[in-house]
Protein backbone atom coordinates (compact mmCIF):
# COMPACT_ATOMS: atom_id res chain seq x y z
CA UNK A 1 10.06 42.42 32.36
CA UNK A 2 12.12 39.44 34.04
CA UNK A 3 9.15 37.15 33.31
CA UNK A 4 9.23 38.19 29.54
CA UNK A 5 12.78 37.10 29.80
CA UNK A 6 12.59 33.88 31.21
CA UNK A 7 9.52 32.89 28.67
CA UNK A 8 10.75 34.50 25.51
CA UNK A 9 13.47 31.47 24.72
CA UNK A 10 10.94 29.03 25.55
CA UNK A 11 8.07 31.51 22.76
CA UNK A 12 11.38 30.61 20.67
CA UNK A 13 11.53 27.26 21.22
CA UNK A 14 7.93 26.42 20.76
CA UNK A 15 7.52 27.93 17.73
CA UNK A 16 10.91 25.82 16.47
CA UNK A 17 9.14 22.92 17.44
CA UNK A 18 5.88 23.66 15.72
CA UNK A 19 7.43 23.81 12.70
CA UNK A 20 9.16 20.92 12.79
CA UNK A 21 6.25 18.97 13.95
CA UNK A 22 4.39 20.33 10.98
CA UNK A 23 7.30 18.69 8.76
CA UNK A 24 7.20 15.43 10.62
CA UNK A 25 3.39 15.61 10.32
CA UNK A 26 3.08 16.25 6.60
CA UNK A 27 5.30 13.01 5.75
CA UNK A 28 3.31 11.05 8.49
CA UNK A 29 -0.25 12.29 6.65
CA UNK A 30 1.14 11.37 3.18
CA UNK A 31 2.36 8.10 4.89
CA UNK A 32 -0.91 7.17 6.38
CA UNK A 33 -2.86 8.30 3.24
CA UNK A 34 -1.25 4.98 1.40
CA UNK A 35 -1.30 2.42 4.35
CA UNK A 36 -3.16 -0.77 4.30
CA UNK A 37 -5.72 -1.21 6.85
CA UNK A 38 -6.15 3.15 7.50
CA UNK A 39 -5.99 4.33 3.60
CA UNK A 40 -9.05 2.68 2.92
CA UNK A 41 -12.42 4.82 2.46
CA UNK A 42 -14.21 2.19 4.87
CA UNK A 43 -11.84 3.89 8.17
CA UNK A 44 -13.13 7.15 9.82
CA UNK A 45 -10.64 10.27 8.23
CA UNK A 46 -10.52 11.25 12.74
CA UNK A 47 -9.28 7.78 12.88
CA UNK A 48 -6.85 8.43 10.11
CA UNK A 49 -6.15 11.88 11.81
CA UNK A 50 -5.36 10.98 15.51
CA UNK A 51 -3.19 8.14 14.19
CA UNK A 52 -1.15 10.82 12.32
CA UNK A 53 -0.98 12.71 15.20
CA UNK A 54 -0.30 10.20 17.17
CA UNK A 55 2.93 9.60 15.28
CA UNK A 56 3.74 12.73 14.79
CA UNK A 57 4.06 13.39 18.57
CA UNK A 58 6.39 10.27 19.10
CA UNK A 59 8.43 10.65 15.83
CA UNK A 60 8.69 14.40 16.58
CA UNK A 61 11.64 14.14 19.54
CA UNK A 62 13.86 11.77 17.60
CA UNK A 63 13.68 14.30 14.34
CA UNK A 64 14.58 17.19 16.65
CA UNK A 65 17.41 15.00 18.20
CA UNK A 66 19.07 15.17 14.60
CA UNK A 67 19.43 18.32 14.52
CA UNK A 68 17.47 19.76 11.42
CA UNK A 69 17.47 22.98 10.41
CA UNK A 70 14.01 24.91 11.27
CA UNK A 71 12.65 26.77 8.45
CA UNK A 72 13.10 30.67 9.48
CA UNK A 73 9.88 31.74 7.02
CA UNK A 74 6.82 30.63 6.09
CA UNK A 75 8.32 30.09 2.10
CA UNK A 76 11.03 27.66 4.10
CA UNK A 77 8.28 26.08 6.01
CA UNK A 78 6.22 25.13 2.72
CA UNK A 79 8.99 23.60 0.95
CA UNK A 80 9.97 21.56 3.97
CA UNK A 81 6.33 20.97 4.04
CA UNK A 82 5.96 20.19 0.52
CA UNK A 83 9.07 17.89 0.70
CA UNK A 84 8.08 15.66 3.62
CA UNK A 85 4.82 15.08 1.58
CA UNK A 86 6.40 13.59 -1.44
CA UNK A 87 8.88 11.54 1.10
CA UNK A 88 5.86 9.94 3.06
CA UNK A 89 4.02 9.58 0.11
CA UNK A 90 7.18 7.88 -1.48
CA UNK A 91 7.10 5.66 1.88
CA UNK A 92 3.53 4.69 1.68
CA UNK A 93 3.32 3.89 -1.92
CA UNK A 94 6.31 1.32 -1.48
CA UNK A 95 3.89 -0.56 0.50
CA UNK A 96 0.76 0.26 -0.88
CA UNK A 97 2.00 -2.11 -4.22
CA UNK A 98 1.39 -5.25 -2.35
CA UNK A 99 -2.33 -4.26 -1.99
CA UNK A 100 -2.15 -3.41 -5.63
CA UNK A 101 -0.52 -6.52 -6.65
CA UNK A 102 -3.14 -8.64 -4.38
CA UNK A 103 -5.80 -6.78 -6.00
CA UNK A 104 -5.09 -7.35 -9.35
CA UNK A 105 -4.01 -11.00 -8.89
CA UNK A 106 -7.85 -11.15 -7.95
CA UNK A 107 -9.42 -9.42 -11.02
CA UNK A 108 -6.76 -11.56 -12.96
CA UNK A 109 -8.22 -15.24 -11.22
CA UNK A 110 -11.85 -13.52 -11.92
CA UNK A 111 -11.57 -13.39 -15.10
CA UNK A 112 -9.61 -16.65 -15.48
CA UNK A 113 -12.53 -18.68 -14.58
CA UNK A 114 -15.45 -16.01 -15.67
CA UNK A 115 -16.78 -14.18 -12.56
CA UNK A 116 -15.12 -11.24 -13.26
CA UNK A 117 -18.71 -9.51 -14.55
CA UNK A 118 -20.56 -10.16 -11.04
CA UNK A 119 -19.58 -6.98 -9.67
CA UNK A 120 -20.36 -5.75 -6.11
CA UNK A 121 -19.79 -3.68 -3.15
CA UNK A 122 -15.57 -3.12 -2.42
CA UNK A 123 -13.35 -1.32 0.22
CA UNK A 124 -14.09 2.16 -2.04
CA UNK A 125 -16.56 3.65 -4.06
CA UNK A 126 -16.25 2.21 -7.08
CA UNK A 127 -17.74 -1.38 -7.67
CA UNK A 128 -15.10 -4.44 -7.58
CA UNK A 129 -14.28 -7.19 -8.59
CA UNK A 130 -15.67 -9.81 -5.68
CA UNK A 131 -12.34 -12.29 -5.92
CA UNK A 132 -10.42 -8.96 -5.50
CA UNK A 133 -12.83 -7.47 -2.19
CA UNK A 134 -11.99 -10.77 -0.85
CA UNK A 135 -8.15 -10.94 -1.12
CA UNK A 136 -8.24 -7.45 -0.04
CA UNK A 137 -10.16 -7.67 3.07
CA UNK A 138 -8.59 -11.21 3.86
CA UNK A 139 -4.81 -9.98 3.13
CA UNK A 140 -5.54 -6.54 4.81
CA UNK A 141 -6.93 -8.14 8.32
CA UNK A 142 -3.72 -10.67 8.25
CA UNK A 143 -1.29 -7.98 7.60
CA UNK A 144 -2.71 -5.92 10.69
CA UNK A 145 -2.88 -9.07 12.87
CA UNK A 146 0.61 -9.60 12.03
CA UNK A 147 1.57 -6.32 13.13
CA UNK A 148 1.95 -4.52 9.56
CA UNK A 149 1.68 -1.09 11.20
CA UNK A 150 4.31 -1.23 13.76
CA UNK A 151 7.20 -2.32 11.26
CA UNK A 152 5.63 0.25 8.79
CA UNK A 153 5.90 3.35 11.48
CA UNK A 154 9.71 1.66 12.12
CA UNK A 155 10.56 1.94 8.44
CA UNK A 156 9.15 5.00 8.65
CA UNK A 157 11.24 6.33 11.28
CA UNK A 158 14.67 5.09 9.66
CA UNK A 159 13.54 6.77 6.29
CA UNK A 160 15.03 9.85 8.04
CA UNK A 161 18.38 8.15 7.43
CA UNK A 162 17.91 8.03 3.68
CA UNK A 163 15.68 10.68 3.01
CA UNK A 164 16.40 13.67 5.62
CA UNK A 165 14.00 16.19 7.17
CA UNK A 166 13.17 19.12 4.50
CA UNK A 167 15.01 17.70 1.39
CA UNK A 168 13.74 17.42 -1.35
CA UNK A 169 14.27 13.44 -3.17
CA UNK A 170 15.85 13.22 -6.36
CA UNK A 171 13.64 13.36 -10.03
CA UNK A 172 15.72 10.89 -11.59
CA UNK A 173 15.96 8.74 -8.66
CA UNK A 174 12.21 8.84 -7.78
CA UNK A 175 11.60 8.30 -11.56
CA UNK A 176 13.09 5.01 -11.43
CA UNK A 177 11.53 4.11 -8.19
CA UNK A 178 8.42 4.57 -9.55
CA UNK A 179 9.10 2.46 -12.61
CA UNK A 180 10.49 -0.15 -10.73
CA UNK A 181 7.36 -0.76 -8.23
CA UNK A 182 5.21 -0.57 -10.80
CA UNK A 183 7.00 -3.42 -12.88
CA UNK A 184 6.99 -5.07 -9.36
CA UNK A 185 3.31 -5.24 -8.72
CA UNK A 186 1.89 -6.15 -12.12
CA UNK A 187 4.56 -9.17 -12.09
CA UNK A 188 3.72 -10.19 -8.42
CA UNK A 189 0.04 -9.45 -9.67
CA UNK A 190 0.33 -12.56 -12.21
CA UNK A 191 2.37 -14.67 -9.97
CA UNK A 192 0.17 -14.95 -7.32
CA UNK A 193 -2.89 -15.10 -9.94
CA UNK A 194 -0.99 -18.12 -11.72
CA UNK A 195 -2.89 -20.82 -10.75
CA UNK A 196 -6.11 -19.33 -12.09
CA UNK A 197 -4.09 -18.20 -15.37
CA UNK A 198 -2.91 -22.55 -15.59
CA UNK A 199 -7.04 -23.51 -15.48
CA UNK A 200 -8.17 -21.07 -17.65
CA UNK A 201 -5.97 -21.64 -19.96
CA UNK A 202 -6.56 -25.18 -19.83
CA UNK A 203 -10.21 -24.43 -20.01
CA UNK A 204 -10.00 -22.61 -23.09
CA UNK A 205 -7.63 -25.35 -24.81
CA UNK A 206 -10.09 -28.16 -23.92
CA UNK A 207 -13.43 -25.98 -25.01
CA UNK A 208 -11.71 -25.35 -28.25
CA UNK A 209 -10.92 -28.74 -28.78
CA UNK A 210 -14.10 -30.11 -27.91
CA UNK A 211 -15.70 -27.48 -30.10
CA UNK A 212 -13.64 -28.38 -33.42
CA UNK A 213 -14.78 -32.42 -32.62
CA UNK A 214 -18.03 -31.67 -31.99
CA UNK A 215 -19.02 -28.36 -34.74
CA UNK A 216 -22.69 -29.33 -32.81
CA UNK A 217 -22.64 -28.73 -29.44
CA UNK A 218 -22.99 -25.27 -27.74
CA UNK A 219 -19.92 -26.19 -25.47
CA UNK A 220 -20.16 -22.54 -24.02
CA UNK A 221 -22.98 -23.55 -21.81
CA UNK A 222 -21.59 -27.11 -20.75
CA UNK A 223 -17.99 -25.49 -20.43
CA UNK A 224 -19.21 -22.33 -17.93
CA UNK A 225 -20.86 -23.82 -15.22
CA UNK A 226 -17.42 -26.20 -15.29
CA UNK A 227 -15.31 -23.50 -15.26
CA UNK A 228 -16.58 -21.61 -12.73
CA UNK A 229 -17.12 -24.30 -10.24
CA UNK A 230 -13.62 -25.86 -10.82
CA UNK A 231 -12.31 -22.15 -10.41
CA UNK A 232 -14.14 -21.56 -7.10
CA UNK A 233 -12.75 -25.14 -5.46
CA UNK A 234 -9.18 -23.61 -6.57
CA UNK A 235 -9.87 -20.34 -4.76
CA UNK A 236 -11.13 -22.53 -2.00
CA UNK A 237 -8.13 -24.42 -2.27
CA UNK A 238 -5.20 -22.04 -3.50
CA UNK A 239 -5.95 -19.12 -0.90
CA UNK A 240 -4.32 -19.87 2.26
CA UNK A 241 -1.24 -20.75 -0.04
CA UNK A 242 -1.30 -17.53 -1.63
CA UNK A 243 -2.18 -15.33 0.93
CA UNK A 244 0.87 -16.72 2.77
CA UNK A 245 3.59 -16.16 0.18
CA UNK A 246 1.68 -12.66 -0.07
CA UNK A 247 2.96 -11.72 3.25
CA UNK A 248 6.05 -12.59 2.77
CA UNK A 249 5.82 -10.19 -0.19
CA UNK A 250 4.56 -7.32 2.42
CA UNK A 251 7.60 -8.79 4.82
CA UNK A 252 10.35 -8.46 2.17
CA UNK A 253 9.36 -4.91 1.19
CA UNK A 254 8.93 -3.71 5.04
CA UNK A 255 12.40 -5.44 5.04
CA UNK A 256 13.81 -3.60 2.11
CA UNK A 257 12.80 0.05 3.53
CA UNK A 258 14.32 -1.10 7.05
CA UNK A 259 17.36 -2.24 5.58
CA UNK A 260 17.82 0.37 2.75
CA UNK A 261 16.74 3.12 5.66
CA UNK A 262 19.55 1.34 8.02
């Protein structure tokens, strides 16, 4: 009887705990469901699982630290549930845009210079654009290498700041949001794509040109092969350049979720 006791406010405890971690955990799996590098359908869903768990477990002690209040039944426990999902996923998205926005700059500079029909293999299942695979793959690996995950996991552990354990976030609010990023990656889409935009539509000026001089001459097949090889020495040439102002994209928004969450 003494042993029951001791244990039963430690049976308490535990199963305090366990419900907080499955709070923590839900936001964390919505979280990791939109990251670069582990959302794609390439990584392993245990890989994608023990890194959830993995920061669950560490972001776990500083939640309880705060203080929250532990859901008392299991309707409590799915709305805190249900709540931490939409804030992770909130999280995620913010910097799932810049893959967006480098992935549509690439179908963009595709079709700019006329490769946007040679379709193959992508990160999913659905075929891609090739310009957009490789600014993908290329901006992915740099934003890993430059330690993408580690500042994303931080801004994820100050969202608790703006967006507390079990609450709900604001329609309205998350309305806007949603407006806003969207606006945000189909204009940092065409920036980054602008080069292609500036010889393609100086390729189409000077084909239509030629063609009202010269009624004769098929300039479709003497304009392609141009086109496409003075589009593929500007890839060569424009892709370091905008892969770099790219991460300062990523580095701004990691930025604005720190310092908003701070």
């Amino acid at each position: 009887m003494d042993l029951f006791q001791i244990i039963s406010p430690l049976a308490e405890r535990s199963v305090e705990t366990t419900a907080i971690f499955a709070g923590v955990f839900s936001r964390i799996s919505a979280f990791v469901f939109f990251l670069p590098g582990l959302a794609e359908q390439t990584v392993s869903v245990r890989v994608r699982l023990a890194t959830a768990f993995g920061i669950g477990f560490l972001l776990t002690p500083m939640v309880i630290a705060t203080g929250p209040s532990v859901p008392q039944t299991v309707v409590d426990t799915l709305l805190v549930i249900a709540a931490e999902a939409i804030a992770g996923a909130l999280i995620g998205f913010s910097i799932r845009i810049a893959v967006f926005a480098i992935q549509t700059a690439g179908s963009i500079a595709a079709q700019s210079f006329s490769l946007s029909q040679l379709f193959g293999s992508g990160l999913g299942n659905q075929p891609e654009v090739p310009i957009s695979t490789l600014f993908m793959v290329t901006g992915i690996a740099i934003a890993i290498s430059a330690g993408l995950h580690f500042k994303a996991v931080s801004a994820l552990a100050l969202s608790y700041e703006i967006m507390p354990f079990g609450v709900f976030p604001g329609a309205s609010e998350v309305g806007e949001w949603a407006v806003a990023r969207t606006a945000f990656a189909f204009s940092a889409a065409l920036s980054l794509a602008m080069p292609f935009v500036v010889l393609g539509f100086i390729y189409y000026l000077a084909i239509g040109a030629a063609n009202r001089a010269m009624p004769q001459l098929m300039v479709a097949f003497v304009g392609a092969p141009a086109i496409t090889l003075a589009g593929l020495t500007l890839l060569a040439i424009a892709t370091p350049a905008l892969l770099g102002v790219w991460m300062q994209m990523v580095d701004a928004i990691i930025a604005t979720l720190s310092g908003v969450a701070s």
